[in-house]
PDBML (XML) file of the C-alpha atoms, coordinates in Angstrom:
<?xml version="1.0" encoding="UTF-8" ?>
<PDBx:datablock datablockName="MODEL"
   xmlns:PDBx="http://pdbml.pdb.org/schema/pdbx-v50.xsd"
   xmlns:xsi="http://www.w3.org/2001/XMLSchema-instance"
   xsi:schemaLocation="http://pdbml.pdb.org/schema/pdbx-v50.xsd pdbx-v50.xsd">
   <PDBx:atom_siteCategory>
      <PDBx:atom_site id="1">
         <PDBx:B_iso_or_equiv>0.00</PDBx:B_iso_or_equiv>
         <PDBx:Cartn_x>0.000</PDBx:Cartn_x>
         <PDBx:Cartn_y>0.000</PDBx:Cartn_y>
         <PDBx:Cartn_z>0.000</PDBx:Cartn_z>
         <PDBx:auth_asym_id>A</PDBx:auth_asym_id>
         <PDBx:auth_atom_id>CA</PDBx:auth_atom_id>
         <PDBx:auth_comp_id>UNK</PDBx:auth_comp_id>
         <PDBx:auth_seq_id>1</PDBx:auth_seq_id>
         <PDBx:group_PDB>ATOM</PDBx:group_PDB>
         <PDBx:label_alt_id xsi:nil="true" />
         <PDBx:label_asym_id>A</PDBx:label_asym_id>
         <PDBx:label_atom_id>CA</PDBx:label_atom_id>
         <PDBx:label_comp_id>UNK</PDBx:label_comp_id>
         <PDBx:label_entity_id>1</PDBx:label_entity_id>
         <PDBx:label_seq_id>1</PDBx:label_seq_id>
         <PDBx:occupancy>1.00</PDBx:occupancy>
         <PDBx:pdbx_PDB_model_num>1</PDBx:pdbx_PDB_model_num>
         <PDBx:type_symbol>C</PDBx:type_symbol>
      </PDBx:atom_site>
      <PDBx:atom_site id="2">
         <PDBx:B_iso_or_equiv>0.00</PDBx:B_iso_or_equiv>
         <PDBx:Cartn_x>2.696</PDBx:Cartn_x>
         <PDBx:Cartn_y>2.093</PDBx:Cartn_y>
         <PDBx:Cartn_z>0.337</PDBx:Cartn_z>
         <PDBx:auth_asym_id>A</PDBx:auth_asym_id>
         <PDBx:auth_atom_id>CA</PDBx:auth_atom_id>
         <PDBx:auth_comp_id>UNK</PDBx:auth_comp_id>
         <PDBx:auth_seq_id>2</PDBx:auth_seq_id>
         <PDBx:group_PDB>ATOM</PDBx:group_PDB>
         <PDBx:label_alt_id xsi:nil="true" />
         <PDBx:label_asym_id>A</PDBx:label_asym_id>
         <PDBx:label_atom_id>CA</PDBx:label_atom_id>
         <PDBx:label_comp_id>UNK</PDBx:label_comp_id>
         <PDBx:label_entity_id>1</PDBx:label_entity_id>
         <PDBx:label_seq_id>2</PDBx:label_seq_id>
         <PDBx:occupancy>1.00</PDBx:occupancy>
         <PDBx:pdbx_PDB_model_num>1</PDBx:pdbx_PDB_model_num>
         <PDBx:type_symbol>C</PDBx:type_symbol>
      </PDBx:atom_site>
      <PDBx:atom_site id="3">
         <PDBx:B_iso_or_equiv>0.00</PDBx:B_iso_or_equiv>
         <PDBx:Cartn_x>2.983</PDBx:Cartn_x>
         <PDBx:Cartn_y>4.758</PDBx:Cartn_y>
         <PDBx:Cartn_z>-2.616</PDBx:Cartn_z>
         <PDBx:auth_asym_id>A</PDBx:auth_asym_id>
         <PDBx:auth_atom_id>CA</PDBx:auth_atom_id>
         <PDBx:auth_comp_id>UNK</PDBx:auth_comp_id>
         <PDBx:auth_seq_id>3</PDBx:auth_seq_id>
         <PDBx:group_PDB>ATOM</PDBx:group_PDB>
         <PDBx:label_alt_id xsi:nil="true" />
         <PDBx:label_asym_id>A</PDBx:label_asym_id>
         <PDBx:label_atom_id>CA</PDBx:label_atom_id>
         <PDBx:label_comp_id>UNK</PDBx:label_comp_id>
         <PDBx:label_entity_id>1</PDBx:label_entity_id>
         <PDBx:label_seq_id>3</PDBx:label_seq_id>
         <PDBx:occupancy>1.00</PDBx:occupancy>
         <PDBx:pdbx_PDB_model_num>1</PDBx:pdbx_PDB_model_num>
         <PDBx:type_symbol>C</PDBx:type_symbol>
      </PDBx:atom_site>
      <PDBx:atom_site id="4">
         <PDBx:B_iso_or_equiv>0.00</PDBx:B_iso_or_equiv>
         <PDBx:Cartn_x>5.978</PDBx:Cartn_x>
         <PDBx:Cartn_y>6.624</PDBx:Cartn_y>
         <PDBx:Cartn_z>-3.682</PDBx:Cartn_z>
         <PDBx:auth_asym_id>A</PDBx:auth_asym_id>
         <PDBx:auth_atom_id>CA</PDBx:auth_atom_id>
         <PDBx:auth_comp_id>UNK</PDBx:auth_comp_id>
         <PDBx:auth_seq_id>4</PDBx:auth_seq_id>
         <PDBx:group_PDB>ATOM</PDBx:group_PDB>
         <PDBx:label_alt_id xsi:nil="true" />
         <PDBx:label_asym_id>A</PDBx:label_asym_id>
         <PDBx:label_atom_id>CA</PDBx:label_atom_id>
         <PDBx:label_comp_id>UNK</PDBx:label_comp_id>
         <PDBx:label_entity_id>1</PDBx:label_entity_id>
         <PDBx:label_seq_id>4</PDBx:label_seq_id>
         <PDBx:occupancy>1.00</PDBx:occupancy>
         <PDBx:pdbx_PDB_model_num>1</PDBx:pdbx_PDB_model_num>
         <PDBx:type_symbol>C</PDBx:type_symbol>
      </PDBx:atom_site>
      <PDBx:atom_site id="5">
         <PDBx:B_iso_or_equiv>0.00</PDBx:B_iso_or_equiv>
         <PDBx:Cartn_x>7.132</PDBx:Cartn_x>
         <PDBx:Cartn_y>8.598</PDBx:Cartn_y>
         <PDBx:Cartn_z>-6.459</PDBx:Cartn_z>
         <PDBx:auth_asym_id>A</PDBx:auth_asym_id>
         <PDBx:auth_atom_id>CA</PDBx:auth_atom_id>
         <PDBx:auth_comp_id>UNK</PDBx:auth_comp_id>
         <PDBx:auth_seq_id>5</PDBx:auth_seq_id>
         <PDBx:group_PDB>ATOM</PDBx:group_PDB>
         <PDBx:label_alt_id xsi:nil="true" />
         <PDBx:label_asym_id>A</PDBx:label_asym_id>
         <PDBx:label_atom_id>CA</PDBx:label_atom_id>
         <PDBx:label_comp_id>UNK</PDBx:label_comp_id>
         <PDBx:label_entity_id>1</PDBx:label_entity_id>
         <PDBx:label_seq_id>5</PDBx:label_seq_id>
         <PDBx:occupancy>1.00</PDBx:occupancy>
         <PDBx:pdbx_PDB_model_num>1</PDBx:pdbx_PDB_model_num>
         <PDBx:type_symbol>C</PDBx:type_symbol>
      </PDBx:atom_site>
      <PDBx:atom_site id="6">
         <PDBx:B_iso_or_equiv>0.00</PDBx:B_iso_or_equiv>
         <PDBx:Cartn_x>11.009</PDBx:Cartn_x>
         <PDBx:Cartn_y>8.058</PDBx:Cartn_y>
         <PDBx:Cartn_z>-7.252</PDBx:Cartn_z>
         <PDBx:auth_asym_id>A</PDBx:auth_asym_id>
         <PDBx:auth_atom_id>CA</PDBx:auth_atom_id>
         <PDBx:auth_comp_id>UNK</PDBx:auth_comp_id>
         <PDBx:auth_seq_id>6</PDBx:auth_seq_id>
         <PDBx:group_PDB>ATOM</PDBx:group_PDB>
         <PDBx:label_alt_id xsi:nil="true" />
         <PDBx:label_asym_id>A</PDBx:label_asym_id>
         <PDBx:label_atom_id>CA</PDBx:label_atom_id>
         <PDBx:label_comp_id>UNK</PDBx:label_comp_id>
         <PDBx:label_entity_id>1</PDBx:label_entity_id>
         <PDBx:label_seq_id>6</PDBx:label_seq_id>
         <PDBx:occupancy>1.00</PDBx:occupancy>
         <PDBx:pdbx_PDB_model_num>1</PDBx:pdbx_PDB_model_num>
         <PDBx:type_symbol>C</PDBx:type_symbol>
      </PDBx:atom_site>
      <PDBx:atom_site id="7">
         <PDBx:B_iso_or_equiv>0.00</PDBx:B_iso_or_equiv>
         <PDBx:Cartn_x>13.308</PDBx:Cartn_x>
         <PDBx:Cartn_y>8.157</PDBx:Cartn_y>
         <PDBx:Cartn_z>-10.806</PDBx:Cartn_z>
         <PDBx:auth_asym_id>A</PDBx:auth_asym_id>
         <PDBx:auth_atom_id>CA</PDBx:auth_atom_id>
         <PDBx:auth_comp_id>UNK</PDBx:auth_comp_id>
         <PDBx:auth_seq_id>7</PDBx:auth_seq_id>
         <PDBx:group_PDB>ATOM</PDBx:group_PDB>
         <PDBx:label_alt_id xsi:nil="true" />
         <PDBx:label_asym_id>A</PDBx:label_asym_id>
         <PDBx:label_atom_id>CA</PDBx:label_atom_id>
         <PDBx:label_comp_id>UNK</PDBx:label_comp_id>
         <PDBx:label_entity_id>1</PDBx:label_entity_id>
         <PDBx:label_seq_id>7</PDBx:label_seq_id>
         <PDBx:occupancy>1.00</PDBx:occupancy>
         <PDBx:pdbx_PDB_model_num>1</PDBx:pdbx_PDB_model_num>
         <PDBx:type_symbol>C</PDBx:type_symbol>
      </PDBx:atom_site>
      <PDBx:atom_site id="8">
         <PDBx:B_iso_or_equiv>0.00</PDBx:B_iso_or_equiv>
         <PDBx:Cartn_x>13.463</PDBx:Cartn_x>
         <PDBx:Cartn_y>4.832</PDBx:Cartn_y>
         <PDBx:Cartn_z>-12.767</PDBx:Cartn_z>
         <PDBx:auth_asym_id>A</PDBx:auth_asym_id>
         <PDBx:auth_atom_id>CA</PDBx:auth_atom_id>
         <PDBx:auth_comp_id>UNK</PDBx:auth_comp_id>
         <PDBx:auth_seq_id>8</PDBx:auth_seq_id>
         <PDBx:group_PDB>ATOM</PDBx:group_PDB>
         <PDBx:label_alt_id xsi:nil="true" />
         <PDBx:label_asym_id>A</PDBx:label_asym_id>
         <PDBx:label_atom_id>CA</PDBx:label_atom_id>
         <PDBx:label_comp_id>UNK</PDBx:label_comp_id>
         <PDBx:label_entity_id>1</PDBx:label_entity_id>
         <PDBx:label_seq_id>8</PDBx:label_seq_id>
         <PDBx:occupancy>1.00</PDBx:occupancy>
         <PDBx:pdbx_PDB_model_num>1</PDBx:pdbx_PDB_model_num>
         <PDBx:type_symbol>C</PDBx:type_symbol>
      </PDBx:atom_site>
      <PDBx:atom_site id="9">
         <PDBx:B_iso_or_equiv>0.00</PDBx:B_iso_or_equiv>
         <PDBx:Cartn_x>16.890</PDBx:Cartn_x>
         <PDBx:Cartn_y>3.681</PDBx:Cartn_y>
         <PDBx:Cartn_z>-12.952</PDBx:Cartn_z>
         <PDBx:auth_asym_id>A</PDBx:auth_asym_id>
         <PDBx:auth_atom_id>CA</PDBx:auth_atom_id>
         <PDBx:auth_comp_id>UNK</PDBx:auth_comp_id>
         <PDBx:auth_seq_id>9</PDBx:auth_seq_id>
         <PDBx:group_PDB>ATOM</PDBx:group_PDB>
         <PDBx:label_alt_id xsi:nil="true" />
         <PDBx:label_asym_id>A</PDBx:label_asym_id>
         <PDBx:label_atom_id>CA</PDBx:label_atom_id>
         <PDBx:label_comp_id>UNK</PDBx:label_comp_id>
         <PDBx:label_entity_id>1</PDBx:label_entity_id>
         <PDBx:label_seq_id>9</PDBx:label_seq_id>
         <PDBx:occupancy>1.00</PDBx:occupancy>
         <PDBx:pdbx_PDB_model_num>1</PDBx:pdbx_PDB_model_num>
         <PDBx:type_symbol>C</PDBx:type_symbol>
      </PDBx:atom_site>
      <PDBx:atom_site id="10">
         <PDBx:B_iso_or_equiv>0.00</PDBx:B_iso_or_equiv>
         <PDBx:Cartn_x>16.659</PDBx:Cartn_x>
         <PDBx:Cartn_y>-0.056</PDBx:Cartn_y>
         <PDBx:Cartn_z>-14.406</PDBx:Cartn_z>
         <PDBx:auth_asym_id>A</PDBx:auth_asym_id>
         <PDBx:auth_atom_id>CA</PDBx:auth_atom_id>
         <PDBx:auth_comp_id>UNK</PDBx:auth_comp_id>
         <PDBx:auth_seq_id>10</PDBx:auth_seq_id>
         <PDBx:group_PDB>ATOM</PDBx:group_PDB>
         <PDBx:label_alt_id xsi:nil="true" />
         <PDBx:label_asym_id>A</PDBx:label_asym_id>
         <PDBx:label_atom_id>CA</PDBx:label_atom_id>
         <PDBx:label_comp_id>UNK</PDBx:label_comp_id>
         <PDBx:label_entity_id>1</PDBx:label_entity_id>
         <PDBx:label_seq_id>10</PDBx:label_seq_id>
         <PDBx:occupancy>1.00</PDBx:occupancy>
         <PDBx:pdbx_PDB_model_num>1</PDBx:pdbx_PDB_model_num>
         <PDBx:type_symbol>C</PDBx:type_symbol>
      </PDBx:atom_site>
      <PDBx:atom_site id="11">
         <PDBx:B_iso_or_equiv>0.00</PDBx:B_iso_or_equiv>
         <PDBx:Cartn_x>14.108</PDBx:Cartn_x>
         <PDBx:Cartn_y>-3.319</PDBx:Cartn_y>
         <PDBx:Cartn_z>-14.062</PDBx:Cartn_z>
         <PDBx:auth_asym_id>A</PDBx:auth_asym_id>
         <PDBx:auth_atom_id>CA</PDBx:auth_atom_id>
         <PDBx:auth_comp_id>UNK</PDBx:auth_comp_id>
         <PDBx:auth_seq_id>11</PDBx:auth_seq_id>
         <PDBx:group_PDB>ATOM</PDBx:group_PDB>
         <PDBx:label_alt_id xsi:nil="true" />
         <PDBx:label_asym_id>A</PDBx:label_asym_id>
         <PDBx:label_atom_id>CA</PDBx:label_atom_id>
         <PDBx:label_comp_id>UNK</PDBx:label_comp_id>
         <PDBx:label_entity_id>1</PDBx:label_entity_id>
         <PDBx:label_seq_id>11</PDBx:label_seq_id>
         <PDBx:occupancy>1.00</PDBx:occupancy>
         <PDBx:pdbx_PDB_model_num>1</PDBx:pdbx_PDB_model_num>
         <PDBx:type_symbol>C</PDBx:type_symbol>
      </PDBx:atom_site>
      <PDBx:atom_site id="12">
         <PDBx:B_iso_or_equiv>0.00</PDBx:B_iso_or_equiv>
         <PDBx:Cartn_x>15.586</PDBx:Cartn_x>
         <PDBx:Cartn_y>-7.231</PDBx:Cartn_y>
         <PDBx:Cartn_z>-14.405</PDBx:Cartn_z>
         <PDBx:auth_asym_id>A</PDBx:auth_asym_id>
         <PDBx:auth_atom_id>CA</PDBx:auth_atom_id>
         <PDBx:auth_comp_id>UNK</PDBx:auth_comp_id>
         <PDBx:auth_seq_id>12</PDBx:auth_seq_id>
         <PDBx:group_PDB>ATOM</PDBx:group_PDB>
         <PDBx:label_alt_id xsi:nil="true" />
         <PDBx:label_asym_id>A</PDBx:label_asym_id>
         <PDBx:label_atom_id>CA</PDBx:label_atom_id>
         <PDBx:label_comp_id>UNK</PDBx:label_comp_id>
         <PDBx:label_entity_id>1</PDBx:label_entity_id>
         <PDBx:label_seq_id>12</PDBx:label_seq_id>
         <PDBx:occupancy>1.00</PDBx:occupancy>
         <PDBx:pdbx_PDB_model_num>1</PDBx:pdbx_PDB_model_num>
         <PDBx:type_symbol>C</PDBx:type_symbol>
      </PDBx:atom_site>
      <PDBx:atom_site id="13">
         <PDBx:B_iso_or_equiv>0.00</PDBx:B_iso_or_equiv>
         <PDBx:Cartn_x>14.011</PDBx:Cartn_x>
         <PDBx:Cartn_y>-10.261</PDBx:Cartn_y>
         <PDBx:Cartn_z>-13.114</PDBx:Cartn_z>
         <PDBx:auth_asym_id>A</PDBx:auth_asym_id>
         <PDBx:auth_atom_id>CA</PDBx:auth_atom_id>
         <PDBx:auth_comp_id>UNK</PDBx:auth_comp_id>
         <PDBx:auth_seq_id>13</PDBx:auth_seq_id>
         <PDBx:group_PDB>ATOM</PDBx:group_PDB>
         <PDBx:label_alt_id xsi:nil="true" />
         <PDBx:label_asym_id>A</PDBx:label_asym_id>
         <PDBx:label_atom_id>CA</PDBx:label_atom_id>
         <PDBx:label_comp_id>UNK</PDBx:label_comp_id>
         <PDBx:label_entity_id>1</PDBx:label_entity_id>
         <PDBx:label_seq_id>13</PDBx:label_seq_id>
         <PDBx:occupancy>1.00</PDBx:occupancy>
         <PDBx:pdbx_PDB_model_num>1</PDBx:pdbx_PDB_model_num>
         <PDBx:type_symbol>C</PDBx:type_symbol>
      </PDBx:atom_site>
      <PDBx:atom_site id="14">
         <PDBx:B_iso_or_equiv>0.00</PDBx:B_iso_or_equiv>
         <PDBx:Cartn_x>14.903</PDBx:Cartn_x>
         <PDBx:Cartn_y>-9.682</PDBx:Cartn_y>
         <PDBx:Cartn_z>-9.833</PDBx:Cartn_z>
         <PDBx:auth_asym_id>A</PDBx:auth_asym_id>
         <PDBx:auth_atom_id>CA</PDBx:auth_atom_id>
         <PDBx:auth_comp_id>UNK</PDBx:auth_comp_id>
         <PDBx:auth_seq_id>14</PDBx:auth_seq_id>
         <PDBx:group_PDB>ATOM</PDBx:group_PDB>
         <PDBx:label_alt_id xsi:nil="true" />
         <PDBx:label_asym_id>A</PDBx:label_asym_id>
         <PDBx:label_atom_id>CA</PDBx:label_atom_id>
         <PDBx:label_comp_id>UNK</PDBx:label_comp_id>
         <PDBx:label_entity_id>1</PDBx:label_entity_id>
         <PDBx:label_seq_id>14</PDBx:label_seq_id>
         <PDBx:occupancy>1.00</PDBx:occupancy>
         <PDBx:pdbx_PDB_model_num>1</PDBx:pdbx_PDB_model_num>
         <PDBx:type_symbol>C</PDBx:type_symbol>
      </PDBx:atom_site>
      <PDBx:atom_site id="15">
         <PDBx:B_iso_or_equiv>0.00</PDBx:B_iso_or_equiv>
         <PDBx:Cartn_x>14.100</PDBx:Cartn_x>
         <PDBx:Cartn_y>-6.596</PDBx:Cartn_y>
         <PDBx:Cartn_z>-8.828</PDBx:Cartn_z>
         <PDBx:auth_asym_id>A</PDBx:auth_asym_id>
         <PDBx:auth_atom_id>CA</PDBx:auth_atom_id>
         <PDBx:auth_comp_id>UNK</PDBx:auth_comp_id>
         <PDBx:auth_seq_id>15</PDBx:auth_seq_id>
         <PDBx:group_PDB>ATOM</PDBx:group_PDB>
         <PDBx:label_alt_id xsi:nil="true" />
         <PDBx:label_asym_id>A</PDBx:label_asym_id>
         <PDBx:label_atom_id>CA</PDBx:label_atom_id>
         <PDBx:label_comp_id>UNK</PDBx:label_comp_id>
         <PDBx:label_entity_id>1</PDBx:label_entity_id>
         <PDBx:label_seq_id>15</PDBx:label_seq_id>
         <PDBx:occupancy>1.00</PDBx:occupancy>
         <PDBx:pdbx_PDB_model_num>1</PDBx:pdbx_PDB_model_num>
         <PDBx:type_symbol>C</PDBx:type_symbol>
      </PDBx:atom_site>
      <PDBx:atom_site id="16">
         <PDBx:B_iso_or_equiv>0.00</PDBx:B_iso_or_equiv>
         <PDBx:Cartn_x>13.730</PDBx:Cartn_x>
         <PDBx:Cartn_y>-3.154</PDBx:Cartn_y>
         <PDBx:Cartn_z>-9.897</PDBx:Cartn_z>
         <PDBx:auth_asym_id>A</PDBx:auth_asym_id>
         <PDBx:auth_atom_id>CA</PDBx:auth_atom_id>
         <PDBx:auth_comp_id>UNK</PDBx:auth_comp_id>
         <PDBx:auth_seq_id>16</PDBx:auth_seq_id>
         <PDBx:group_PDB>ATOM</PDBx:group_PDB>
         <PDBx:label_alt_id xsi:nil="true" />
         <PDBx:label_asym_id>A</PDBx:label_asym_id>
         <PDBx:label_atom_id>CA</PDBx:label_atom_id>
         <PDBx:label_comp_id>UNK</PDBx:label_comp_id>
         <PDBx:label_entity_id>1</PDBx:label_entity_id>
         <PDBx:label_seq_id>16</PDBx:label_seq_id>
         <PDBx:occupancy>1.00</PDBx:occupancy>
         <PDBx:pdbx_PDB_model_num>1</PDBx:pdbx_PDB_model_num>
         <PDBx:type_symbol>C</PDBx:type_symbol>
      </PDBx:atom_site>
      <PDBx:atom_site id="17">
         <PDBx:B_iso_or_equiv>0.00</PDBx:B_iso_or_equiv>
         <PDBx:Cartn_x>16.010</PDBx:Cartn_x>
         <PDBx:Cartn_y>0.074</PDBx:Cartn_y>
         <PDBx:Cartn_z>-8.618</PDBx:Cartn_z>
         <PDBx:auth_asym_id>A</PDBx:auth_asym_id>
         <PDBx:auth_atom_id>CA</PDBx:auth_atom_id>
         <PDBx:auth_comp_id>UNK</PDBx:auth_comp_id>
         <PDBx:auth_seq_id>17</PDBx:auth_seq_id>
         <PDBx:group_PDB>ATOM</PDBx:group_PDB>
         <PDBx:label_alt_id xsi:nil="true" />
         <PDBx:label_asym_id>A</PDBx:label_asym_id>
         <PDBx:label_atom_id>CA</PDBx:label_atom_id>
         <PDBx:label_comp_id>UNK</PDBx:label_comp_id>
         <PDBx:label_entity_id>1</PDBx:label_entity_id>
         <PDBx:label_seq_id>17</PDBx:label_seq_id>
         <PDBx:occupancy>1.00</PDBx:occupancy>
         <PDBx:pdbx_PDB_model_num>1</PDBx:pdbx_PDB_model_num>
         <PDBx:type_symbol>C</PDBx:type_symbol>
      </PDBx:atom_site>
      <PDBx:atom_site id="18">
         <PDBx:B_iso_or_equiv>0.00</PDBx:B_iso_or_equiv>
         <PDBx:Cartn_x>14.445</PDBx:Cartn_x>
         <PDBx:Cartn_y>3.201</PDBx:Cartn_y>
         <PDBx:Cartn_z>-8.285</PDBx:Cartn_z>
         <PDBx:auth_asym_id>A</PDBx:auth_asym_id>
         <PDBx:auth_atom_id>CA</PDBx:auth_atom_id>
         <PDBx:auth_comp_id>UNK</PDBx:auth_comp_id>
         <PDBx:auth_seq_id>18</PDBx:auth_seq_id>
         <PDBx:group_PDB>ATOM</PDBx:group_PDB>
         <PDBx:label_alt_id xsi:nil="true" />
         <PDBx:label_asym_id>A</PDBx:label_asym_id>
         <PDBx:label_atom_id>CA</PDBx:label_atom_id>
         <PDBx:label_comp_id>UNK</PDBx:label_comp_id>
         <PDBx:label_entity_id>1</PDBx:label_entity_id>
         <PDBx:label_seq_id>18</PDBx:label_seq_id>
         <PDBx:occupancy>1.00</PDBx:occupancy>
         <PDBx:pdbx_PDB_model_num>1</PDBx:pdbx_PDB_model_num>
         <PDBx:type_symbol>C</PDBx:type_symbol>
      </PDBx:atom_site>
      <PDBx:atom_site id="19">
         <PDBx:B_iso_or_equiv>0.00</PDBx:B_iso_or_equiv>
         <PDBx:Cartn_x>16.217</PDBx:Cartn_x>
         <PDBx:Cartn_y>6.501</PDBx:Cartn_y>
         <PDBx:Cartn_z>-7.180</PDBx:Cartn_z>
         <PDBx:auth_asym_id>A</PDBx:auth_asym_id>
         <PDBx:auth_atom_id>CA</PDBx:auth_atom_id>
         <PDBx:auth_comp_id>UNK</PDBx:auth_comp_id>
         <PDBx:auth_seq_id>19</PDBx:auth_seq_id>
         <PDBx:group_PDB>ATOM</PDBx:group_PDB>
         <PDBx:label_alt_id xsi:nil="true" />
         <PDBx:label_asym_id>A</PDBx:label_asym_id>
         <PDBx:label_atom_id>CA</PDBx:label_atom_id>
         <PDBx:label_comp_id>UNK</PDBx:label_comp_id>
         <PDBx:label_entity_id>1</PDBx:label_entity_id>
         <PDBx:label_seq_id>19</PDBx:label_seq_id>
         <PDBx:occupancy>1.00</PDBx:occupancy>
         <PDBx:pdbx_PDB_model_num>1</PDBx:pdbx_PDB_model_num>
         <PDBx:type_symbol>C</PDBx:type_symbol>
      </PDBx:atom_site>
      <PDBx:atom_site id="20">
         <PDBx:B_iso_or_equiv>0.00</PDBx:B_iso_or_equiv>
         <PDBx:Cartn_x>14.842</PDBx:Cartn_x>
         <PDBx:Cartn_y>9.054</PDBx:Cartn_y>
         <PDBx:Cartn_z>-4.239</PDBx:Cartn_z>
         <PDBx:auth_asym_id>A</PDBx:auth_asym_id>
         <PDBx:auth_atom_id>CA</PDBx:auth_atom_id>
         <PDBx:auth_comp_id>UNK</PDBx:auth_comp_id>
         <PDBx:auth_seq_id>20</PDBx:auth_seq_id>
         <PDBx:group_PDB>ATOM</PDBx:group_PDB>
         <PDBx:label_alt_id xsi:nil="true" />
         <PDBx:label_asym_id>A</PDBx:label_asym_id>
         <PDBx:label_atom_id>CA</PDBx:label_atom_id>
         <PDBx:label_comp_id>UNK</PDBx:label_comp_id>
         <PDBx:label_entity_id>1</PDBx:label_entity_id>
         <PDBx:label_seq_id>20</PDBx:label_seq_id>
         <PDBx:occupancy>1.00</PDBx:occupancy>
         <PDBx:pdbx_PDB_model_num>1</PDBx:pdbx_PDB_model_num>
         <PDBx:type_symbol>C</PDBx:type_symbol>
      </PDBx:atom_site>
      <PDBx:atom_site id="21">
         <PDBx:B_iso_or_equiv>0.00</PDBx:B_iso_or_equiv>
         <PDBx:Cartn_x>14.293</PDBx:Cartn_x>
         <PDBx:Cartn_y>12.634</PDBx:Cartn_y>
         <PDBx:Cartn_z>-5.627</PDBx:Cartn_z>
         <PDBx:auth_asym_id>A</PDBx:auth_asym_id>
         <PDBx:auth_atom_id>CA</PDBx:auth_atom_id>
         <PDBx:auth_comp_id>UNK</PDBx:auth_comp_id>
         <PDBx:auth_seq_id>21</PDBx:auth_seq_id>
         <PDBx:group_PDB>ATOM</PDBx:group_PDB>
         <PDBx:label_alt_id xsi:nil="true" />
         <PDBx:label_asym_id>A</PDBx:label_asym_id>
         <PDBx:label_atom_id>CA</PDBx:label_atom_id>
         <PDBx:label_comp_id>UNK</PDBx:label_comp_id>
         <PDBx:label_entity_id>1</PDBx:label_entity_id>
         <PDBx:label_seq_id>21</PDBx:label_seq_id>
         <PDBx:occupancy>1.00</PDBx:occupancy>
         <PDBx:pdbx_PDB_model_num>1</PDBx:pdbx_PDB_model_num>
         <PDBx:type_symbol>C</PDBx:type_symbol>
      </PDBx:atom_site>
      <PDBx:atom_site id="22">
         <PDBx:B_iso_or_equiv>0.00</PDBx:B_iso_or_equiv>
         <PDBx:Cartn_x>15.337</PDBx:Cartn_x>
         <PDBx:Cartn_y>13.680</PDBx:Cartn_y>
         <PDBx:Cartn_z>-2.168</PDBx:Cartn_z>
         <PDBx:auth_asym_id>A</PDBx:auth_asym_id>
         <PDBx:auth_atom_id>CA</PDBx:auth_atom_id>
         <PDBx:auth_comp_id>UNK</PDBx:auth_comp_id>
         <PDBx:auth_seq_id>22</PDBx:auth_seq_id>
         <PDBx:group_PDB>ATOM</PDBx:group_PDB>
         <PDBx:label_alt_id xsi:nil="true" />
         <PDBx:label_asym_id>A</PDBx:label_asym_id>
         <PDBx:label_atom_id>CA</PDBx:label_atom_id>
         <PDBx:label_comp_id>UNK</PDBx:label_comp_id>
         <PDBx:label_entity_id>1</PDBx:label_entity_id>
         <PDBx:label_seq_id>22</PDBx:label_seq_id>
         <PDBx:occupancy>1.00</PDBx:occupancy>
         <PDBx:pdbx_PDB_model_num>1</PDBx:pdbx_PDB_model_num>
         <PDBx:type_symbol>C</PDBx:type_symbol>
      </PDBx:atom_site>
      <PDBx:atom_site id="23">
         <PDBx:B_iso_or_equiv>0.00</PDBx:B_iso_or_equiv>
         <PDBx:Cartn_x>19.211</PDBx:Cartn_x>
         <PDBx:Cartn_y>13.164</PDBx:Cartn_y>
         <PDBx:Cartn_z>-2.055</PDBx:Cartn_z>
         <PDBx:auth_asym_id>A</PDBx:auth_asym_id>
         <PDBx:auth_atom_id>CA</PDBx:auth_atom_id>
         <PDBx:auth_comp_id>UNK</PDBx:auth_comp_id>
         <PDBx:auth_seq_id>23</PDBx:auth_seq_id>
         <PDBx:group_PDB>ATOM</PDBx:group_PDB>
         <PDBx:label_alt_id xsi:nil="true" />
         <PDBx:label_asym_id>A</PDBx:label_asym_id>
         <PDBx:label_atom_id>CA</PDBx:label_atom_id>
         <PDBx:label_comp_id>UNK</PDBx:label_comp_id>
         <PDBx:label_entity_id>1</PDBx:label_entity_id>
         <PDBx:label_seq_id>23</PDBx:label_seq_id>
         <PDBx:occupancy>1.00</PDBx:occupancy>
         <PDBx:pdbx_PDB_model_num>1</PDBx:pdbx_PDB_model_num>
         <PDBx:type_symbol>C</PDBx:type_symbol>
      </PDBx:atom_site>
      <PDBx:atom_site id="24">
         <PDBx:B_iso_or_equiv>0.00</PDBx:B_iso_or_equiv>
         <PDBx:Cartn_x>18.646</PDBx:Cartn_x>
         <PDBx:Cartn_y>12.900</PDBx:Cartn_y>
         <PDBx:Cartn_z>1.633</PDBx:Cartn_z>
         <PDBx:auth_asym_id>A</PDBx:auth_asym_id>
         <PDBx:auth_atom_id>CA</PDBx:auth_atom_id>
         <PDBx:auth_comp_id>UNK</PDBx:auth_comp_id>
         <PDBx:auth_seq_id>24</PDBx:auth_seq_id>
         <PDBx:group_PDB>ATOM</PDBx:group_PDB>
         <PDBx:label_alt_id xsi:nil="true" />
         <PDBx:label_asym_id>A</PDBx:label_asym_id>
         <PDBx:label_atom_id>CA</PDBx:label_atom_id>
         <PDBx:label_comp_id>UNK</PDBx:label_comp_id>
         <PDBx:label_entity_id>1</PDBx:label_entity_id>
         <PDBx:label_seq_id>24</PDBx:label_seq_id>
         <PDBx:occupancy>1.00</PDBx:occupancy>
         <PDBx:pdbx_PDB_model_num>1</PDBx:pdbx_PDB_model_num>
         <PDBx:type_symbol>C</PDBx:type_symbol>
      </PDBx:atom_site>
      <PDBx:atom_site id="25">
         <PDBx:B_iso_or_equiv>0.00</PDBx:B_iso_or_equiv>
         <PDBx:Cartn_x>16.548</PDBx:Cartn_x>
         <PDBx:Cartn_y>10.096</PDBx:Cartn_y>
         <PDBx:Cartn_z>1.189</PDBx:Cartn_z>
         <PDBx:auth_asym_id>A</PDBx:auth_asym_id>
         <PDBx:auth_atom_id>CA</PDBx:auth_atom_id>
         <PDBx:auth_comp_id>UNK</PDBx:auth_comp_id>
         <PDBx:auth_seq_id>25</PDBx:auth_seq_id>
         <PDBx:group_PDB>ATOM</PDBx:group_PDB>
         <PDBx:label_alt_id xsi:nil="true" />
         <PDBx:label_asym_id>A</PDBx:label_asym_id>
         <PDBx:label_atom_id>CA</PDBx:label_atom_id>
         <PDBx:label_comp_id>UNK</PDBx:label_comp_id>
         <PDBx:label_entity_id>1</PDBx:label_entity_id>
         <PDBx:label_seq_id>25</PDBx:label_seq_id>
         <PDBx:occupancy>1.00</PDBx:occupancy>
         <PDBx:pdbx_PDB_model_num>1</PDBx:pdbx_PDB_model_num>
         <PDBx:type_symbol>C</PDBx:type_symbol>
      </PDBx:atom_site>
   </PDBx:atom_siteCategory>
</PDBx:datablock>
């Protein structure tokens, strides 16, 4: 349930990485 807005950095099987906007975060 948790929503979050972040940059898309890359997808594979595994899992996917996503980047804070907040550089303290």
């Amino acid at each position: 349930g948790e929503v979050m807005v972040k940059e898309f950095i890359r997808r594979s099987m595994n899992q996917v990485e996503l980047k804070s906007l907040n550089p303290d975060c």
